[in-house]
C-alpha atoms as a PDB file:
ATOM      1  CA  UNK A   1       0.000   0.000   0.000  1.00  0.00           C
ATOM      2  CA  UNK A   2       1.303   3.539  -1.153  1.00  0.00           C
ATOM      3  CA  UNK A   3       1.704   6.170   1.904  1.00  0.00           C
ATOM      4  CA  UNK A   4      -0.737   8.681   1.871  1.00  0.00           C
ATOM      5  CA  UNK A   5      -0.353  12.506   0.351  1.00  0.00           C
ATOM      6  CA  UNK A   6      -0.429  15.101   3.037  1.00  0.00           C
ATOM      7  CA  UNK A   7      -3.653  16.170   1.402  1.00  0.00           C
ATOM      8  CA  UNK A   8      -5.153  12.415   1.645  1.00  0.00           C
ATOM      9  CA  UNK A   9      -3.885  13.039   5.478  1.00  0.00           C
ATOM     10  CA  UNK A  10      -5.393  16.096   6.430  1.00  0.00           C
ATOM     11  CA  UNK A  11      -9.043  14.571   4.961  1.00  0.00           C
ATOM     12  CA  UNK A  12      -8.879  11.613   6.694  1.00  0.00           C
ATOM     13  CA  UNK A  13      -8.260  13.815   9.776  1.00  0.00           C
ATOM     14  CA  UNK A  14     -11.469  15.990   8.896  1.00  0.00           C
ATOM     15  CA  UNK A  15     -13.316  13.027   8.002  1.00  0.00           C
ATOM     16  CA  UNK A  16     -12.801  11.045  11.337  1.00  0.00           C
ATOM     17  CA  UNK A  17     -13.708  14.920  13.349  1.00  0.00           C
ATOM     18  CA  UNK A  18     -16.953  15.641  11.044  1.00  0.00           C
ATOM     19  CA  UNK A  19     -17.886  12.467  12.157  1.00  0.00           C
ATOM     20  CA  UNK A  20     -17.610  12.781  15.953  1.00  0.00           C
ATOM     21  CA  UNK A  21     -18.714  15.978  16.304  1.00  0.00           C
ATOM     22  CA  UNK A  22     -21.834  14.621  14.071  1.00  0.00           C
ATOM     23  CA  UNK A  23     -22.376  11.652  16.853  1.00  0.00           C
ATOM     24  CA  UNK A  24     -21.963  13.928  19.554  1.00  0.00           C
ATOM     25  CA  UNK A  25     -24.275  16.437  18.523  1.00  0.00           C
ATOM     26  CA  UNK A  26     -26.623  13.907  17.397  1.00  0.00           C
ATOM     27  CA  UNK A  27     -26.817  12.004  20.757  1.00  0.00           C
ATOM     28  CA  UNK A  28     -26.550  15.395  22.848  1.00  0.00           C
ATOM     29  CA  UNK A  29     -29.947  15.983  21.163  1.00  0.00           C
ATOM     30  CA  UNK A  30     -28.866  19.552  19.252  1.00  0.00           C
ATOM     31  CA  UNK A  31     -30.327  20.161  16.317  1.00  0.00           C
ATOM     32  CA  UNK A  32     -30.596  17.867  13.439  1.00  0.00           C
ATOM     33  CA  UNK A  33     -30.075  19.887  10.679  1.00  0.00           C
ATOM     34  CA  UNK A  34     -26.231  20.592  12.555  1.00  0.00           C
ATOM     35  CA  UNK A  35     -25.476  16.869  12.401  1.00  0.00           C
ATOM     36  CA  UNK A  36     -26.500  16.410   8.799  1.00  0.00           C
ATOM     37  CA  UNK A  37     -24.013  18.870   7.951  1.00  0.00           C
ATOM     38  CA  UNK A  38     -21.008  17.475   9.776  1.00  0.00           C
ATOM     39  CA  UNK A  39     -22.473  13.844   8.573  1.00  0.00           C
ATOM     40  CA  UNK A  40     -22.047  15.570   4.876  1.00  0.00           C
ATOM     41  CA  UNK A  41     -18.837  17.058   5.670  1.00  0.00           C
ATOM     42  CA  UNK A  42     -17.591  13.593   7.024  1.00  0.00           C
ATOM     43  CA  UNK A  43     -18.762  11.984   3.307  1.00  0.00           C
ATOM     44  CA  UNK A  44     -17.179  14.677   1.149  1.00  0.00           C
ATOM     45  CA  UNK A  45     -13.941  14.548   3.163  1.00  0.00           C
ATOM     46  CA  UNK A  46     -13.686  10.750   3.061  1.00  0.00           C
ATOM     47  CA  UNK A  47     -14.398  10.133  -0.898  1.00  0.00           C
ATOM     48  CA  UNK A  48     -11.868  13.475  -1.009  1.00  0.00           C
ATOM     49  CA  UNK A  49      -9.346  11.529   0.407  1.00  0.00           C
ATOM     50  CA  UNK A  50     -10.490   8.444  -1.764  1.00  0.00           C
ATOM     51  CA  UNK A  51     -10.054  10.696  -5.122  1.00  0.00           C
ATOM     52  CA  UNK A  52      -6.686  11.709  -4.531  1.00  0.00           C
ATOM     53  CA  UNK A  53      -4.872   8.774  -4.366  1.00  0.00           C
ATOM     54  CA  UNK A  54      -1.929   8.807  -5.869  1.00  0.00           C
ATOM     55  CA  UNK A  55      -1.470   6.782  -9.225  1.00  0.00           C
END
């Protein structure tokens, strides 16, 4: 397996945040349009890092 790019790096690090912050606002009972976004975030930042793998 190749080793990451700093820029597959820093998504995986977003991706792995968006989604706790989306599970702790989600069972902390805030609002729900809040942990769609950070669930969205999480999904864009994951198939981010998934798209720029290097050849």
């Amino acid at each position: 397996m190749a080793k990451p790019s700093p820029l597959q790096v820093r998504n995986i690090i977003i991706a792995v945040a968006s989604a706790a912050v989306a599970l702790w606002n989600g069972f902390r009972g805030g609002p729900w349009w809040l942990t769609a976004i950070f669930g969205v975030g999480c999904v864009l930042a994951a198939a981010s890092a998934v798209l720029n793998e290097r050849p």
